[in-house]
N, C-alpha and C. Protein backbone atom coordinates (compact mmCIF):
# COMPACT_ATOMS: atom_id res chain seq x y z
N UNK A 1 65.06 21.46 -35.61
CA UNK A 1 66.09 20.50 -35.28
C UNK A 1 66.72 19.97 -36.56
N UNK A 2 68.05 19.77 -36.62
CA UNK A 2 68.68 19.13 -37.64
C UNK A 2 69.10 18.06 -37.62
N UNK A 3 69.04 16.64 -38.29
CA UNK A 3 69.15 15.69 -38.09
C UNK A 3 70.80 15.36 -38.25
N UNK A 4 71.26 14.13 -37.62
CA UNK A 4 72.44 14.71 -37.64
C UNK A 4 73.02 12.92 -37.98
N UNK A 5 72.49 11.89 -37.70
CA UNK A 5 72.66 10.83 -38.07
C UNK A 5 71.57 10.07 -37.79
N UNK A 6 71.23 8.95 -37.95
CA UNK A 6 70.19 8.08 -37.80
C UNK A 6 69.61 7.92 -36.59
N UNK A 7 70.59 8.26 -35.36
CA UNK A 7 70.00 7.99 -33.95
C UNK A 7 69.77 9.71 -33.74
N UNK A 8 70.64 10.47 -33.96
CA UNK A 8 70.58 11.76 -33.13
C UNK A 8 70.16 12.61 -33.81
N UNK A 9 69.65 13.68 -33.25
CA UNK A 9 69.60 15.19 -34.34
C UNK A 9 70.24 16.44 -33.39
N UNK A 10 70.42 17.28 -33.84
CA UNK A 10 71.10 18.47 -33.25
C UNK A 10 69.82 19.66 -32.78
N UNK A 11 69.72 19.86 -31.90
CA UNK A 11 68.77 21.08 -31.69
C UNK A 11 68.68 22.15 -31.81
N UNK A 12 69.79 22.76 -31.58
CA UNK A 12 70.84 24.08 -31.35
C UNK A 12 71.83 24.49 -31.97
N UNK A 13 72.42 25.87 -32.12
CA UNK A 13 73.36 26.17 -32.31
C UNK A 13 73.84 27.30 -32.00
N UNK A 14 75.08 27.51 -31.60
CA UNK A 14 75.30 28.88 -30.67
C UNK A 14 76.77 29.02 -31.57
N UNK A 15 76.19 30.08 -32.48
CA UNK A 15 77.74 30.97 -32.86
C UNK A 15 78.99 31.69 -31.99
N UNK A 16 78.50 32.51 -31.14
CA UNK A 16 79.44 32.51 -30.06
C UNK A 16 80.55 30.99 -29.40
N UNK A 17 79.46 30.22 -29.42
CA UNK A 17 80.71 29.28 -28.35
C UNK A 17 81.39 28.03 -29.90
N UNK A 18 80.76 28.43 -30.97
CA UNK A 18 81.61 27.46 -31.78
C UNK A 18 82.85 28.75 -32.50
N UNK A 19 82.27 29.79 -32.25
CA UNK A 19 83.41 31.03 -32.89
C UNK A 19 85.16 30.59 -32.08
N UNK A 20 84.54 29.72 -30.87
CA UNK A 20 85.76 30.00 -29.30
C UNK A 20 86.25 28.41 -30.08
N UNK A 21 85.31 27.92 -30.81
CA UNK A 21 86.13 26.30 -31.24
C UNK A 21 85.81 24.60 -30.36
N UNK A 22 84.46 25.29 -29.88
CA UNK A 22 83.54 23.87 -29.37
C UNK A 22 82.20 24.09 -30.41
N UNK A 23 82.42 22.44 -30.40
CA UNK A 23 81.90 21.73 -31.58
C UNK A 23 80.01 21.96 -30.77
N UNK A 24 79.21 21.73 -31.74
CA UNK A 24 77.99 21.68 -31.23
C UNK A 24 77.67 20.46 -30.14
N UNK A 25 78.37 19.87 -29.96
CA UNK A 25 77.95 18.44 -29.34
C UNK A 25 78.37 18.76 -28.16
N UNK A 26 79.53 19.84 -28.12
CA UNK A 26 80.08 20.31 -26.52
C UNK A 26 79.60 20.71 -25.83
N UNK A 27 78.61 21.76 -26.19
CA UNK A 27 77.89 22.69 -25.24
C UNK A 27 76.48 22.26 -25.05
N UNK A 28 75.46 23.04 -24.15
CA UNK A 28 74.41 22.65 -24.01
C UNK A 28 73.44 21.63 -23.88
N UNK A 29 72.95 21.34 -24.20
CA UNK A 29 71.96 19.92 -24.35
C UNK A 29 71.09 19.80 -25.66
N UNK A 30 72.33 19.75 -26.41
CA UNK A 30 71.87 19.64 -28.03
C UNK A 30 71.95 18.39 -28.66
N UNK A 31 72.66 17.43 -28.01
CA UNK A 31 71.53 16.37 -28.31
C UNK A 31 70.16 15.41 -28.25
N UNK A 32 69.68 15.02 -29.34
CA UNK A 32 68.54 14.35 -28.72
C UNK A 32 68.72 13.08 -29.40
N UNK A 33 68.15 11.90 -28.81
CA UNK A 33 68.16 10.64 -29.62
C UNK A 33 66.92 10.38 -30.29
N UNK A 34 66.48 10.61 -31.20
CA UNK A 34 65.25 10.14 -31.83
C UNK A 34 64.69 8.97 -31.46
N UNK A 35 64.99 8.32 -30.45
CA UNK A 35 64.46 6.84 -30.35
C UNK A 35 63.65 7.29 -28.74
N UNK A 36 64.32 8.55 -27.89
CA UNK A 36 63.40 9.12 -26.73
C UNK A 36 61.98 9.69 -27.10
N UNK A 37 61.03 9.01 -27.86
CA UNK A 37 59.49 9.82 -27.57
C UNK A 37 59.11 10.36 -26.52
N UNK A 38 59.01 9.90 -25.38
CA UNK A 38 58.47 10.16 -24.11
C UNK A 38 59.40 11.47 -23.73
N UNK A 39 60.51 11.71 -24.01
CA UNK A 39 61.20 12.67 -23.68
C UNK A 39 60.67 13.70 -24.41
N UNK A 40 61.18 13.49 -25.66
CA UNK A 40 60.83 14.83 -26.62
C UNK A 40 59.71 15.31 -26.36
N UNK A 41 58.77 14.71 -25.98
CA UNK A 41 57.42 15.25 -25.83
C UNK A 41 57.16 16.40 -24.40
N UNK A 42 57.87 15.99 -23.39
CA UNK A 42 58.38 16.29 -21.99
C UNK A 42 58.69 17.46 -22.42
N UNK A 43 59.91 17.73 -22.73
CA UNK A 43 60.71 18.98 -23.61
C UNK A 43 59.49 19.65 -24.24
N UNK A 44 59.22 19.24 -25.01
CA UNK A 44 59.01 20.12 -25.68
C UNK A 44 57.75 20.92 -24.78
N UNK A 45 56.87 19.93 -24.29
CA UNK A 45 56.14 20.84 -23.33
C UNK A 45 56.48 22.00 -22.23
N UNK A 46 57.53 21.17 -21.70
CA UNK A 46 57.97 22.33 -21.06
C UNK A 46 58.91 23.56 -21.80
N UNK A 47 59.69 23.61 -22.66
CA UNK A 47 59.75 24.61 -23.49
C UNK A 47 58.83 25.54 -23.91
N UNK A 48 57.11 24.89 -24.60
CA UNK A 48 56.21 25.38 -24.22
C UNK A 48 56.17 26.44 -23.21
N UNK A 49 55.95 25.81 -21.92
CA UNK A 49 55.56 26.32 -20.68
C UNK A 49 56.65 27.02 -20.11
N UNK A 50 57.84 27.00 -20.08
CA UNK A 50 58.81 27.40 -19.27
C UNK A 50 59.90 28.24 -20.49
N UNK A 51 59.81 28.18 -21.81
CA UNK A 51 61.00 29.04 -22.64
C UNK A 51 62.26 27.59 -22.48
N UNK A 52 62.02 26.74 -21.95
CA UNK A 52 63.55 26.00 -21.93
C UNK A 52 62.64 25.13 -20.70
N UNK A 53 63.66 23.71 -21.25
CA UNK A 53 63.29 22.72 -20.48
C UNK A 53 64.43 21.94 -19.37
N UNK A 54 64.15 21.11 -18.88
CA UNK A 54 64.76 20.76 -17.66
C UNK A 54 66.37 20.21 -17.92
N UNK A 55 66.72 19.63 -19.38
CA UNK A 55 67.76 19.25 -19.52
C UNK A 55 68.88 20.91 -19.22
N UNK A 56 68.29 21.80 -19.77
CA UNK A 56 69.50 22.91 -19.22
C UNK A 56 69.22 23.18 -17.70
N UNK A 57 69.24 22.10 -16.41
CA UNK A 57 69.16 22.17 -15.22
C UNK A 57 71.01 21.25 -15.22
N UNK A 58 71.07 20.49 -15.81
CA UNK A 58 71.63 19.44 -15.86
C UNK A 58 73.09 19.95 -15.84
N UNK A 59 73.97 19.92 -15.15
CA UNK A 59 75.45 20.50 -15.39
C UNK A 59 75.05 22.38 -15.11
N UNK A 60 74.59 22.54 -14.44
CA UNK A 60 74.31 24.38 -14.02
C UNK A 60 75.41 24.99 -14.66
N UNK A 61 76.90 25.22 -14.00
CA UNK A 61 77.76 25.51 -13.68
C UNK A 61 77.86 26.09 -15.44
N UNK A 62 78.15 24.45 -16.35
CA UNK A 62 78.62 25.22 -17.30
C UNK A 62 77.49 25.64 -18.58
N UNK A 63 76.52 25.18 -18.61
CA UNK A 63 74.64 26.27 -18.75
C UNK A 63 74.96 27.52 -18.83
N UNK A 64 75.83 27.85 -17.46
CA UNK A 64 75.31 29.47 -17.17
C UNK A 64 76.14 30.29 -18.12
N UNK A 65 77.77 29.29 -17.99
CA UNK A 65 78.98 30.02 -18.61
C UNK A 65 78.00 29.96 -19.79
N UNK A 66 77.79 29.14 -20.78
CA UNK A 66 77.64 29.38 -22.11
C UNK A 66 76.75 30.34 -22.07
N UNK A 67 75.80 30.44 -21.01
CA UNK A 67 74.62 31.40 -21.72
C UNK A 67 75.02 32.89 -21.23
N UNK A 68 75.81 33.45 -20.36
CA UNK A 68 76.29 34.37 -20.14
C UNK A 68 77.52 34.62 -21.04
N UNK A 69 78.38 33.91 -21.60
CA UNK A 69 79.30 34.36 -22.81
C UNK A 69 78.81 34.78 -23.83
N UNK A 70 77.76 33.94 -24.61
CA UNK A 70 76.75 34.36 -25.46
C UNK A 70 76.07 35.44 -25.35
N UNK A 71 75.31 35.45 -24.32
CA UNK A 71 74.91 36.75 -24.09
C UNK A 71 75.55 37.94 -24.06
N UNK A 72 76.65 38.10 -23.71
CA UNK A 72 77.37 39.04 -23.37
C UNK A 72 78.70 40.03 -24.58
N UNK A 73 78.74 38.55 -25.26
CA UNK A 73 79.60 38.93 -26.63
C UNK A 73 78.09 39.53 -27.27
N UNK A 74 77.27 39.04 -27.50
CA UNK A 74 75.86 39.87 -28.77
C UNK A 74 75.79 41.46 -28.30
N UNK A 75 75.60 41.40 -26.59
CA UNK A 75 75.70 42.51 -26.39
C UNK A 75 76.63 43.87 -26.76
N UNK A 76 77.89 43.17 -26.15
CA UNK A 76 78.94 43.82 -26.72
C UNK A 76 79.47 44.42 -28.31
N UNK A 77 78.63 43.21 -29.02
CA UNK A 77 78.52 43.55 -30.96
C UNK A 77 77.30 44.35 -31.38
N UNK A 78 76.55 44.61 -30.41
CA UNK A 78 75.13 45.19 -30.60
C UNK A 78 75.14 46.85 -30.26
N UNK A 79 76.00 46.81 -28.93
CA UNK A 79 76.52 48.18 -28.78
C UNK A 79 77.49 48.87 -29.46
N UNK A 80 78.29 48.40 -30.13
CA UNK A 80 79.40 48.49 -30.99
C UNK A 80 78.92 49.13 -32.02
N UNK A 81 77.66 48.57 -32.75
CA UNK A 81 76.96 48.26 -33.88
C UNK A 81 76.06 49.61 -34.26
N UNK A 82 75.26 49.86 -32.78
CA UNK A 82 74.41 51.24 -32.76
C UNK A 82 75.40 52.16 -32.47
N UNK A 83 76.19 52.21 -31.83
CA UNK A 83 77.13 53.17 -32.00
C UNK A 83 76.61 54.45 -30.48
N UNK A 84 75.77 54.55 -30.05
CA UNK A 84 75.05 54.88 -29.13
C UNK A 84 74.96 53.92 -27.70
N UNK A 85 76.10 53.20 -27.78
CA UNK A 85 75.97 52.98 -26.48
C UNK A 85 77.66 52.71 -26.07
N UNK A 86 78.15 53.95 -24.71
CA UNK A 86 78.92 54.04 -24.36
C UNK A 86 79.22 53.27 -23.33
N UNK A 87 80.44 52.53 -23.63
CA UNK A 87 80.86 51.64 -22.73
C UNK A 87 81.79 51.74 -21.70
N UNK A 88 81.90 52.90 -22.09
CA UNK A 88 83.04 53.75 -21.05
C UNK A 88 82.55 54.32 -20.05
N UNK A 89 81.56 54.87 -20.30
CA UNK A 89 80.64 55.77 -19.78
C UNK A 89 80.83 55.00 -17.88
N UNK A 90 79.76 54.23 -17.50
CA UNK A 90 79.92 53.52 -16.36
C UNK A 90 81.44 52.78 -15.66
N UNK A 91 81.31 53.12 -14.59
CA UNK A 91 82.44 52.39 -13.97
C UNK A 91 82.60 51.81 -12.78
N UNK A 92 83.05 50.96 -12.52
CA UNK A 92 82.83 50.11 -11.07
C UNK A 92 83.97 49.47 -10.57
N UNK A 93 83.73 49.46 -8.95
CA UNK A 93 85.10 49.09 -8.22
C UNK A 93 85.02 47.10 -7.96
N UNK A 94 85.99 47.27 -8.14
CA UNK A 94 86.01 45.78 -7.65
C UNK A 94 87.43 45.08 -7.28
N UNK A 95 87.25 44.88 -6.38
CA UNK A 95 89.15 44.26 -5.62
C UNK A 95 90.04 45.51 -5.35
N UNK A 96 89.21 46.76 -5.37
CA UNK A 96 90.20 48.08 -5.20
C UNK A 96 90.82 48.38 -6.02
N UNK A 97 89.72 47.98 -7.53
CA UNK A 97 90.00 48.94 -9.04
C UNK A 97 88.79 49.33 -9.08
N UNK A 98 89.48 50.33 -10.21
CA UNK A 98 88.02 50.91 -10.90
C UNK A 98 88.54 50.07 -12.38
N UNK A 99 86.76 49.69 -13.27
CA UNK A 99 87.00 49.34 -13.88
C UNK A 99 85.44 50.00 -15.00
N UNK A 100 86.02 50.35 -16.73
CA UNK A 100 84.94 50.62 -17.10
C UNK A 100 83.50 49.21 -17.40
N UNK A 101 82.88 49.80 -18.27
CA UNK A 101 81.85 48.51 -18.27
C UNK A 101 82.44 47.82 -19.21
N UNK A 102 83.33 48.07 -20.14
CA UNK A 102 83.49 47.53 -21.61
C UNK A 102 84.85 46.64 -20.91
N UNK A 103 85.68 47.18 -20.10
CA UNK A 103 86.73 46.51 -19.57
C UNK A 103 85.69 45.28 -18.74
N UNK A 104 85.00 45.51 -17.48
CA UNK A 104 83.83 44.38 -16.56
C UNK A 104 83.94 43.74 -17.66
N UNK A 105 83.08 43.56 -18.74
CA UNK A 105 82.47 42.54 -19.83
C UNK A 105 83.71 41.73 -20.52
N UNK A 106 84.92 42.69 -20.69
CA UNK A 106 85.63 41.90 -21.60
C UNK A 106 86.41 40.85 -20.21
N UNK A 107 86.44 41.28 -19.37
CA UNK A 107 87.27 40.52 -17.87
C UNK A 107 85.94 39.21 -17.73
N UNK A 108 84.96 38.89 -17.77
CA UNK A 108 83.63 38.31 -17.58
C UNK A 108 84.33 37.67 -18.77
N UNK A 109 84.35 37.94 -20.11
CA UNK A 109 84.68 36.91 -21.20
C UNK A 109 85.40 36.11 -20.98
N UNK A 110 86.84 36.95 -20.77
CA UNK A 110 88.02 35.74 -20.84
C UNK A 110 88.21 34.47 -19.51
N UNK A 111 86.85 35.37 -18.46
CA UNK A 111 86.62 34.43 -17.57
C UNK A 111 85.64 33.42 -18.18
N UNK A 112 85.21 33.23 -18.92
CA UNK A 112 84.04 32.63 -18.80
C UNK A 112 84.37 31.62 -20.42
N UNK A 113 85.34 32.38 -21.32
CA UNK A 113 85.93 31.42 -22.50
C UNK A 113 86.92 30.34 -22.28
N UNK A 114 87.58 30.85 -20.85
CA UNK A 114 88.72 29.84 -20.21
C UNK A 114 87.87 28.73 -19.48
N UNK A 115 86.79 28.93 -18.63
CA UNK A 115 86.46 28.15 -18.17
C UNK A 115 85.67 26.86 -19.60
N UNK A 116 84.85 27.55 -20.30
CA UNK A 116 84.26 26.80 -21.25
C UNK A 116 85.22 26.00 -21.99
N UNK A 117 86.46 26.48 -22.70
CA UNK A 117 87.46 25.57 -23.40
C UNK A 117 88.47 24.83 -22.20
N UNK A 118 88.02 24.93 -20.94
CA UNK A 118 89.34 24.19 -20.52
C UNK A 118 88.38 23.34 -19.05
N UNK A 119 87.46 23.45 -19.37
CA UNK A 119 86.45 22.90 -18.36
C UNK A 119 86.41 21.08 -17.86
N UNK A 120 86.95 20.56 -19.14
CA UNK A 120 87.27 19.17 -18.66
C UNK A 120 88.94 18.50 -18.31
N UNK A 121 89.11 19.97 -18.22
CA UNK A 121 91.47 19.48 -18.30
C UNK A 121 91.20 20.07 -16.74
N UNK A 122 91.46 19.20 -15.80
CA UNK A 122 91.24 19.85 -14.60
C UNK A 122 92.73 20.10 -14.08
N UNK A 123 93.56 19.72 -15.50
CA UNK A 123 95.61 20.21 -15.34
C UNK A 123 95.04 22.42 -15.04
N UNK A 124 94.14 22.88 -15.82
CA UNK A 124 94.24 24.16 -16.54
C UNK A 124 93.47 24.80 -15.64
């Protein structure tokens, strides 16, 4: 954890969703107040026990976006990267297209970067 001022520290950090231009404080449940003992302790047990604790229950909806954008851009730079994995290769219908996998993933992004940057303008 990185401390981040006298009350808070930062827990996290996700390159993907600050690459899109949200600040660490936007996403996830990366803050903590240093003055919650009883919490941190909670957390951290269940992190322990569970890989992740109950605060990423909190707001589902946009949890999932971040962790499926994230996920999905590494993937996409990982296959890129080995060079051995064809993205063309697979293809799937949906709404009465065909679409490859590399097209699915990049359609999943711009769904899922629009919702994350425009998630509190309920104009967008």
């Amino acid at each position: 954890m990185t401390k981040v001022s006298d009350d808070y520290r930062l827990e996290q950090r996700n390159k993907y969703l600050e690459d899109i231009g949200l600040e660490p404080w936007e996403y996830g449940v990366n803050w903590t107040l240093d003055s919650d003992k009883e919490g941190l302790k909670v957390w951290k047990k269940q992190r322990k026990e569970y890989g992740f604790d109950e605060r990423e229950t909190y707001e589902i909806y946009p949890r999932f976006a971040e962790w499926l954008y994230s996920r999905l851009m590494m993937y996409r730079e990982a296959a890129a990267e080995i060079g051995k994995v064809d993205l063309t290769y697979h293809t799937f219908e949906f709404e009465g297209k065909t679409y490859t996998q590399i097209e699915a993933i990049d359609k999943v992004l711009k769904w899922t970067r629009y919702f994350l940057k425009n998630r509190d303008d309920p104009e967008k």
